[in-house]
Protein backbone atom coordinates (compact mmCIF):
# COMPACT_ATOMS: atom_id res chain seq x y z
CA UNK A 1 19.29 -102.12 -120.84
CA UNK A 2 17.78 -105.01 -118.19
CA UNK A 3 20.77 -104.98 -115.51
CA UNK A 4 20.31 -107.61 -112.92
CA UNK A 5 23.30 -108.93 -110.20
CA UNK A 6 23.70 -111.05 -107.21
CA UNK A 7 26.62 -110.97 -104.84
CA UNK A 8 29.73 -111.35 -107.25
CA UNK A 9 28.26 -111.94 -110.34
CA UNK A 10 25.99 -108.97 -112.38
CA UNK A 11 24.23 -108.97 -116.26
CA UNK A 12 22.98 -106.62 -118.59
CA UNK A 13 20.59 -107.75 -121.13
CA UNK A 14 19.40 -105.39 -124.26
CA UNK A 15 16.05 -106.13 -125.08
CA UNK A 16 16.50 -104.50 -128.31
CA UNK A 17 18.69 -106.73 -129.05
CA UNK A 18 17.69 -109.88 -127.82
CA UNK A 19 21.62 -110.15 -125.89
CA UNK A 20 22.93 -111.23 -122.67
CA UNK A 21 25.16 -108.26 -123.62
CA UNK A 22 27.58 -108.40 -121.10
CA UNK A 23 28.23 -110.16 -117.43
CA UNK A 24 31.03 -109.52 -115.14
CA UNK A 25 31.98 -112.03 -112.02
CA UNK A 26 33.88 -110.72 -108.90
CA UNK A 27 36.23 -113.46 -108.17
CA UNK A 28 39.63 -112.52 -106.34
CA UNK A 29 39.54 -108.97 -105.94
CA UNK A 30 38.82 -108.88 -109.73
CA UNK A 31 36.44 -108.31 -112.35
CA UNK A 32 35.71 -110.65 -114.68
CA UNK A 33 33.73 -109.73 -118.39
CA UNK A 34 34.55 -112.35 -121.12
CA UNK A 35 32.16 -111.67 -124.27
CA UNK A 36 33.44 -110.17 -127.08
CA UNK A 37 32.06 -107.22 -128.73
CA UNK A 38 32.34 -106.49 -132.54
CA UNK A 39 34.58 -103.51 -133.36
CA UNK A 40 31.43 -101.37 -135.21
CA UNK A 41 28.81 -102.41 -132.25
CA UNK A 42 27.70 -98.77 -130.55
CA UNK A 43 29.41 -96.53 -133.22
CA UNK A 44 27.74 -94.63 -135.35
CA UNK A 45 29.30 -95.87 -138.53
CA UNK A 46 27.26 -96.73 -141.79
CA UNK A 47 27.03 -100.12 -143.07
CA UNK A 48 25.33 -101.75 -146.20
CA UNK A 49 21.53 -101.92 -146.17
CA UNK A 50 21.75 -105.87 -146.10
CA UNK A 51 23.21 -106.30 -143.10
CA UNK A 52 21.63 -108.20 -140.83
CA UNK A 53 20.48 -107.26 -137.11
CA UNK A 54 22.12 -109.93 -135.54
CA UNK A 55 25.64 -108.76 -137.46
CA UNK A 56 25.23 -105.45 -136.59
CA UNK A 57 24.87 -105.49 -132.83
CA UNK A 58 26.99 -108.68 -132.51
CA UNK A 59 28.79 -109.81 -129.41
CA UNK A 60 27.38 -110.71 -125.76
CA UNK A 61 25.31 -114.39 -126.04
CA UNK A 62 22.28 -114.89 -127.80
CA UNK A 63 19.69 -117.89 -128.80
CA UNK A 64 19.45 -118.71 -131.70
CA UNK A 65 16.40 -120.42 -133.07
CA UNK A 66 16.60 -121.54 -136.16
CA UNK A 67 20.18 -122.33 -136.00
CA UNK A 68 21.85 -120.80 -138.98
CA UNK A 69 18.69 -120.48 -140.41
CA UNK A 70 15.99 -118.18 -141.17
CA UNK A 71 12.22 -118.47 -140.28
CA UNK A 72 9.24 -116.61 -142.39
CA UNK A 73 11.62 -113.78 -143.01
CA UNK A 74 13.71 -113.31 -140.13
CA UNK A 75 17.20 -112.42 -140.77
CA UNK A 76 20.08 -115.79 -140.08
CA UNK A 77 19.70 -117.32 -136.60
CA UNK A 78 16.09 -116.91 -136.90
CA UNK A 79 13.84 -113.82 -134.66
CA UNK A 80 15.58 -114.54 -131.12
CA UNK A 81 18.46 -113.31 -132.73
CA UNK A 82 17.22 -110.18 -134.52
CA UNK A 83 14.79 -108.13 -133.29
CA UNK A 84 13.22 -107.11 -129.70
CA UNK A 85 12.54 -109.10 -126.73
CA UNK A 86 9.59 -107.46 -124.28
CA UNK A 87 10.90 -108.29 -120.39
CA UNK A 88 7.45 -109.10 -118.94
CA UNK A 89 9.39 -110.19 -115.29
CA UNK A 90 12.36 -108.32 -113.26
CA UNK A 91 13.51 -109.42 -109.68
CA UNK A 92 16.40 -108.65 -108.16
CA UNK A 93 17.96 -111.72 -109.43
CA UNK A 94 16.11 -112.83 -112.57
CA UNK A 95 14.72 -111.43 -115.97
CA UNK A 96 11.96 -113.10 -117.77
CA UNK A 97 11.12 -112.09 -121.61
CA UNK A 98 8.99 -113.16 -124.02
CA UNK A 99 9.86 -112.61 -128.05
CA UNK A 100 6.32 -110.60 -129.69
CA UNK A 101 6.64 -113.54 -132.68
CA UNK A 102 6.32 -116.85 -132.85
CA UNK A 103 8.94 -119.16 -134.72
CA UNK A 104 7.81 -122.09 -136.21
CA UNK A 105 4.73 -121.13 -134.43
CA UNK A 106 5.99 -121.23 -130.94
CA UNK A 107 6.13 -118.81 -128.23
CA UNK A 108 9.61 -118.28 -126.91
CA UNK A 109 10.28 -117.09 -123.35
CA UNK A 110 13.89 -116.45 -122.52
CA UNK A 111 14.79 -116.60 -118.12
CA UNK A 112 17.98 -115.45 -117.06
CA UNK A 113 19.21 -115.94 -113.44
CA UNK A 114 21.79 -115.30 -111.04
CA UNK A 115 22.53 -116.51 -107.38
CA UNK A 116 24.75 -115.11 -105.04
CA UNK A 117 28.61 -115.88 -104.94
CA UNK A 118 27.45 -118.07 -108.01
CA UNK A 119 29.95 -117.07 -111.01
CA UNK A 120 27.42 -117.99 -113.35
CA UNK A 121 24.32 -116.80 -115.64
CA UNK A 122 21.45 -119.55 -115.74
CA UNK A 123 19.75 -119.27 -119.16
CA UNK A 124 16.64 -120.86 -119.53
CA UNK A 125 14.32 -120.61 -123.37
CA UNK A 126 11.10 -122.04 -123.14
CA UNK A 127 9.40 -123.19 -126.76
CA UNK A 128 5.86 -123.41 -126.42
CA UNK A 129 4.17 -124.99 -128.84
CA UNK A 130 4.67 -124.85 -132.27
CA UNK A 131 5.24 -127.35 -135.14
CA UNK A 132 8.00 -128.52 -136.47
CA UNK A 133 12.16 -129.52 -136.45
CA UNK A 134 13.74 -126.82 -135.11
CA UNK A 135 17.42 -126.41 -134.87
CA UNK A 136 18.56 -124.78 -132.16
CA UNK A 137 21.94 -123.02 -130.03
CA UNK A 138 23.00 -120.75 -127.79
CA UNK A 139 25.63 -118.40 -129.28
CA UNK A 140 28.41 -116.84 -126.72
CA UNK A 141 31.02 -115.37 -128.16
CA UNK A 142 34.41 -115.04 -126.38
CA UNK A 143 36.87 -111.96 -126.60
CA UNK A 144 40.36 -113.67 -127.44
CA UNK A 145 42.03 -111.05 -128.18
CA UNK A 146 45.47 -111.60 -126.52
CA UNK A 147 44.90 -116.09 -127.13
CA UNK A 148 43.25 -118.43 -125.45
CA UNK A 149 42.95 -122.07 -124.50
CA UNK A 150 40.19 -124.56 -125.72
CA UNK A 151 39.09 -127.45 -123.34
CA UNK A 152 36.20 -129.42 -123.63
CA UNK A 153 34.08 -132.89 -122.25
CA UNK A 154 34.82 -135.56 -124.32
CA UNK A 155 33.87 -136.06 -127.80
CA UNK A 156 33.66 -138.43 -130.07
CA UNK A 157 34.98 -136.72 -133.10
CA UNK A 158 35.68 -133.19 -134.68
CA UNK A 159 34.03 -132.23 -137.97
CA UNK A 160 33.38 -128.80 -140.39
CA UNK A 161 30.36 -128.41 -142.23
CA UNK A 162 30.17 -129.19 -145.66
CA UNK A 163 30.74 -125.77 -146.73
CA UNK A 164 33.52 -123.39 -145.75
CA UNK A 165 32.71 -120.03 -144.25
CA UNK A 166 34.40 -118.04 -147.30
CA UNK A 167 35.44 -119.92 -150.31
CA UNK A 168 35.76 -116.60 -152.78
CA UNK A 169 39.49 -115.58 -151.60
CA UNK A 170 38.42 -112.11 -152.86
CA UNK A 171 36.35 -111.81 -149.90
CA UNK A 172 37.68 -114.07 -147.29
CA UNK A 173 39.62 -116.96 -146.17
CA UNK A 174 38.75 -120.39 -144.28
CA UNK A 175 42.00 -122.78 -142.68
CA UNK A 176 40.21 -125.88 -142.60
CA UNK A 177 39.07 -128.37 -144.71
CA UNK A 178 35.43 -128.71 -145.33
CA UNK A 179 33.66 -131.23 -145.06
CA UNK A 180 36.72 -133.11 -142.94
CA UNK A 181 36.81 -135.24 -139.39
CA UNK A 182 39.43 -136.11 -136.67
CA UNK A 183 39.39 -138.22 -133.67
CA UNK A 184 41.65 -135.68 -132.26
CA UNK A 185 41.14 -131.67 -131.50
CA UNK A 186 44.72 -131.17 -131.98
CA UNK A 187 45.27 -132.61 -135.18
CA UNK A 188 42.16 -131.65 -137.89
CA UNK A 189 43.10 -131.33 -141.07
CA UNK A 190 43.76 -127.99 -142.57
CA UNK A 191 44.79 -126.41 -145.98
CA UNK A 192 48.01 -125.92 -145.03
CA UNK A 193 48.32 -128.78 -142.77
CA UNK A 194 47.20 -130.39 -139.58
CA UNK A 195 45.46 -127.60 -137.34
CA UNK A 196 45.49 -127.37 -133.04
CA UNK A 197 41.63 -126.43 -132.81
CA UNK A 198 42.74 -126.70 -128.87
CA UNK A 199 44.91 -123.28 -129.63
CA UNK A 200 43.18 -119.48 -130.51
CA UNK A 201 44.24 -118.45 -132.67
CA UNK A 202 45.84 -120.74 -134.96
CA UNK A 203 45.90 -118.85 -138.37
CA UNK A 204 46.67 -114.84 -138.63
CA UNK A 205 43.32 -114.05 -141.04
CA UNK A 206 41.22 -116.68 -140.72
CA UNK A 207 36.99 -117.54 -140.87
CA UNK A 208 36.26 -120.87 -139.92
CA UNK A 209 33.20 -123.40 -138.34
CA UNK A 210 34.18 -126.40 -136.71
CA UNK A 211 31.65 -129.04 -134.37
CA UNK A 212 32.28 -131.42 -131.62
CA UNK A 213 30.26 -134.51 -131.40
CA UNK A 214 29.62 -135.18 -128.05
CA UNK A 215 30.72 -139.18 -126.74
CA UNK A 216 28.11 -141.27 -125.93
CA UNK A 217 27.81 -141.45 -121.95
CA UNK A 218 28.74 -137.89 -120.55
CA UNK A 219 27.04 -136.68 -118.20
CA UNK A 220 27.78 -132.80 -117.79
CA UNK A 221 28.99 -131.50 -121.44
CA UNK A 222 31.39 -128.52 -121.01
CA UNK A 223 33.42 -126.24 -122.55
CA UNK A 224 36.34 -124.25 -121.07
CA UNK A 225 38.22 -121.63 -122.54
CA UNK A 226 41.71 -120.23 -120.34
CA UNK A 227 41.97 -116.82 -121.57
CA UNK A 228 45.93 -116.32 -121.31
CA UNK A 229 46.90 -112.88 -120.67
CA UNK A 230 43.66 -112.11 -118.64
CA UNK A 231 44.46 -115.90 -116.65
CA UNK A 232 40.41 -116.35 -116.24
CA UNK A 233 38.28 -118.90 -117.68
CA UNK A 234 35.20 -118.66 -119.66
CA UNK A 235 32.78 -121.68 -118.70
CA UNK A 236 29.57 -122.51 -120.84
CA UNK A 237 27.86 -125.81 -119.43
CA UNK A 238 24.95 -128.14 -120.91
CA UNK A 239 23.39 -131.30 -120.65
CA UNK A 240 24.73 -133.20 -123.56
CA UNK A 241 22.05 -135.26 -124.15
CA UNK A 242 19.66 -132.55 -125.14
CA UNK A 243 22.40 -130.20 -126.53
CA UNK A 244 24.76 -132.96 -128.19
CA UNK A 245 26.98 -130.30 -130.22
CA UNK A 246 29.88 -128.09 -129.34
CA UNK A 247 30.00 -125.62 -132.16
CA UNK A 248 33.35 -123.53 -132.24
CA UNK A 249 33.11 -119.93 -134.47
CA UNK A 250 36.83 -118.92 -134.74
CA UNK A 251 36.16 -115.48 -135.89
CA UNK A 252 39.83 -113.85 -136.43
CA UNK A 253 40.32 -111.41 -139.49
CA UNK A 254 39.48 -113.65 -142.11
CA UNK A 255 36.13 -111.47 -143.63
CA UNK A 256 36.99 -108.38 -145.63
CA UNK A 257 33.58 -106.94 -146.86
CA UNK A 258 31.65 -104.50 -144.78
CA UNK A 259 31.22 -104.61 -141.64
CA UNK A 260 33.78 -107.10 -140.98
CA UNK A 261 36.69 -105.02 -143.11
CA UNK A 262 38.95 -107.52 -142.08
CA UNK A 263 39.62 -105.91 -138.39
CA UNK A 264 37.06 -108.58 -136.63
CA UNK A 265 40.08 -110.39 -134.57
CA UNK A 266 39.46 -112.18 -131.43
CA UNK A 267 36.48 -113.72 -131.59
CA UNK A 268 35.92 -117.18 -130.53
CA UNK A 269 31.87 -118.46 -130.48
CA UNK A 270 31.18 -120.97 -128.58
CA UNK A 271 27.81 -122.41 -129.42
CA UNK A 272 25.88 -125.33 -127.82
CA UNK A 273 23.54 -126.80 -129.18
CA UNK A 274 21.30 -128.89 -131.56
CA UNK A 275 21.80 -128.83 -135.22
CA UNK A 276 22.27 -131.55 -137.19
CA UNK A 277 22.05 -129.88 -140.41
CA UNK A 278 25.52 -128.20 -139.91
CA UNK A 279 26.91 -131.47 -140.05
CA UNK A 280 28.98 -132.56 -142.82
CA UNK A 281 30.01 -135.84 -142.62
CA UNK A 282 27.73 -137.51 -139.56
CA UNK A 283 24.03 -137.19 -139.33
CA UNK A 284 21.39 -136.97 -136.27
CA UNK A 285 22.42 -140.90 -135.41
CA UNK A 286 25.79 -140.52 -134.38
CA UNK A 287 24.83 -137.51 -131.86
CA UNK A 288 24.28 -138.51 -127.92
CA UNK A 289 21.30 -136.56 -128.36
CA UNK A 290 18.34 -135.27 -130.75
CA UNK A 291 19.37 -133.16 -134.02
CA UNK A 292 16.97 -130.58 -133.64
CA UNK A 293 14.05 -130.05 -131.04
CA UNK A 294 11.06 -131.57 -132.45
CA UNK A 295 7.91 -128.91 -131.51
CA UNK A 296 4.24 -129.72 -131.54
CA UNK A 297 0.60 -128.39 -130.13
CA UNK A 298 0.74 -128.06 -126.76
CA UNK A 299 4.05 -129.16 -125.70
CA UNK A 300 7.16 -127.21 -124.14
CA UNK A 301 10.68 -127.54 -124.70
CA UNK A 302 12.93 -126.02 -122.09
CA UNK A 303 16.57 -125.62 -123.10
CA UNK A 304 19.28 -124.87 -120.13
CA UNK A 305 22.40 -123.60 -120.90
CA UNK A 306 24.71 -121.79 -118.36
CA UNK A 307 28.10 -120.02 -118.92
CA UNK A 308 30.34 -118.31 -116.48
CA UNK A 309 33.69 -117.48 -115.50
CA UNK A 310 36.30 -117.55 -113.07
CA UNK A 311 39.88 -116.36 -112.08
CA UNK A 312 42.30 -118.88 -113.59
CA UNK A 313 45.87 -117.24 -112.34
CA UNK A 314 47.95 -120.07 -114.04
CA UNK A 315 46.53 -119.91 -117.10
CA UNK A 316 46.65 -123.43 -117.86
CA UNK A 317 44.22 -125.59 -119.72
CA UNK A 318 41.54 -127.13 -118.50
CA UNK A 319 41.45 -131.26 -117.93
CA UNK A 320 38.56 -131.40 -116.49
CA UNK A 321 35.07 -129.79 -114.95
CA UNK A 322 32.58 -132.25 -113.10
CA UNK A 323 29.50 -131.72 -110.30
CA UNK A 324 29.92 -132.36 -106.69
CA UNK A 325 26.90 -132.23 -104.70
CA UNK A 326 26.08 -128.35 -105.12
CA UNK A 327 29.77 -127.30 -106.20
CA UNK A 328 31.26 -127.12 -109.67
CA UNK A 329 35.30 -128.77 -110.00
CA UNK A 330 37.41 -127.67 -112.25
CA UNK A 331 40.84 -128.79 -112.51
CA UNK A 332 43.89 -128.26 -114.92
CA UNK A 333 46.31 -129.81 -116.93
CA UNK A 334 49.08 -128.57 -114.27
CA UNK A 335 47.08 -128.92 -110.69
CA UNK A 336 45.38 -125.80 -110.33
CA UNK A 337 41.65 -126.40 -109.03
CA UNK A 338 39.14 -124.16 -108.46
CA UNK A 339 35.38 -125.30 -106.28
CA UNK A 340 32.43 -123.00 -106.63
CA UNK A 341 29.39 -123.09 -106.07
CA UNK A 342 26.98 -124.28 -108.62
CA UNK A 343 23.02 -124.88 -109.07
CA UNK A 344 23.31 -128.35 -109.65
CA UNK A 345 19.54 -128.87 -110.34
CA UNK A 346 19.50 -126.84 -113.18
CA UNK A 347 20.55 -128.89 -115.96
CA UNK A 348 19.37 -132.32 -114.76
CA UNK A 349 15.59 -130.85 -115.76
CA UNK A 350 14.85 -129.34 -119.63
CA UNK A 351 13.55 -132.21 -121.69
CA UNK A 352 11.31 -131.85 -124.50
């Protein structure tokens, strides 16, 4: 395990693995460690032979490239996701890795930073080369375990794929309707009615894969999710228009087949990204940026993402998260406001 920290903020990342694993934030005399972690991760408990890497070690945040896809063999979400990483660069404050195969025929170098009193990872994947569309995301999942509250910049429209994550009800069960749209978060249709995607969880046992097209014009794309009996807030932050979609994984007891068993509650994914093929109703012209990152010989792609957290003691939603000059706001539905500081460079820089 790869631990680097800064004052307040600290990361482990399992090269093994290919995961941000875990990172914890120091923020009013507390400590702060939102990613989920799969019930069966570090036991020693047998699964089936075709389970896949990324399955059985999941939790933390991890890239995924191909999106939901596979690449000359790899297991789903491509090699990032499912096999080693060798860290070629360690400073105090940032990692630097490089995956030993190509995909697509790229070179991928991952960059993970930290600043002090910053309560925030800076994830950078460089994608050297190569040829090809490749869909893309970063995949953090979020432990909900006791609820949680789902804010984000604004969005055009709400859509599922055009498959549901279990359709056999002898293995699983989805809520939603697939493929379906809504204007509004709080009102998508579902099998048994209109669903609150703003509300985790909204179902008792449920699998299900919903995406958020991101309105034309934003500026800083965002997602925010209050955490209610821990009162923090996760934070996972992009620039919209090369990461146009906001891909939600609620993940809450709706699998029963090995490894999931139906005990895999609490998981929310929040993935950001670009990946128009998950779409089920819109296609790559009605996103606010690209579909997939288009690769070729001898260019570089550089993908910024950057999630954090914070100490939320009200526990109310989010309205709204914006830049000011080198200091993230965040404010909420009720009047609680938080300033930190924030790397504001960051993700004004990335493009293909």
């Amino acid at each position: 395990m790869t631990r680097v920290a800064a004052q307040g903020i600290r990361f482990e990342f399992d090269a093994q693995t290919g995961k941000l694993q875990s990172f914890t934030v120091e923020d009013q005399e507390r400590q702060i460690a939102p990613l989920h972690q799969a019930p069966w991760v570090g036991t020693d408990e047998n699964m089936p032979s075709d389970v896949e890497p990324v399955i059985r070690t999941l939790g933390g945040d991890f890239f995924c490239a191909p999106f939901a896809g596979t690449d000359s063999g790899s297991a789903l979400h491509g090699w990032p996701a499912n096999m080693s990483w060798d860290v070629v660069a360690l400073t105090s404050t940032t990692m630097r890795a490089c995956l030993p195969r190509s995909v697509f025929g790229a070179t991928l170098v991952k960059e993970l930073s930290v600043r002090n009193e910053h309560p925030f990872v800076y994830q950078r994947h460089l994608i050297i080369g190569g040829v090809g569309r490749l869909p893309v995301a970063n995949h953090a999942n979020v432990a909900l375990s006791h609820g949680g509250l789902i804010r984000t910049s604004g969005k055009s429209h709400w859509e599922t794929p055009a498959q549901p994550q279990e359709s056999d009800p002898a293995r699983g069960r989805s809520g939603l309707y697939y493929p379906a749209q809504s204007d509004n978060m709080d009102a998508f249709p579902g099998v048994d009615g209109p669903v609150d995607l703003s509300h985790y969880p909204w179902n008792p046992k449920h699998e299900d894969f919903v995406i958020g097209i991101e309105a034309s014009g934003t500026g800083l794309g965002w997602t925010a999710v209050t955490r209610l009996e821990e009162k923090d807030l996760f934070i996972s932050l992009r620039n919209p228009r090369q990461l146009p979609m906001t891909m939600l994984w609620h993940s809450n007891g709706g699998r029963d087949y090995a490894p999931w068993s139906g005990r895999h509650f609490g998981c929310l994914g929040v993935e950001e990204g670009a990946a128009d093929h998950m779409l089920g109703l819109s296609t790559e012209a009605d996103l606010a940026g690209p579909g997939a990152i288009t690769l070729r010989d001898g260019g570089v792609a550089d993908i910024r993402h950057v999630i954090g957290a914070i100490a939320w003691p009200t526990g109310q939603a989010v309205r709204d998260i914006h830049i000011d000059e080198q200091h993230l706001e965040i404010s909420g539905d009720d009047g609680e406001s938080r300033r930190v500081p924030f790397w504001t460079e960051f993700l004004a820089t990335g493009f293909n």
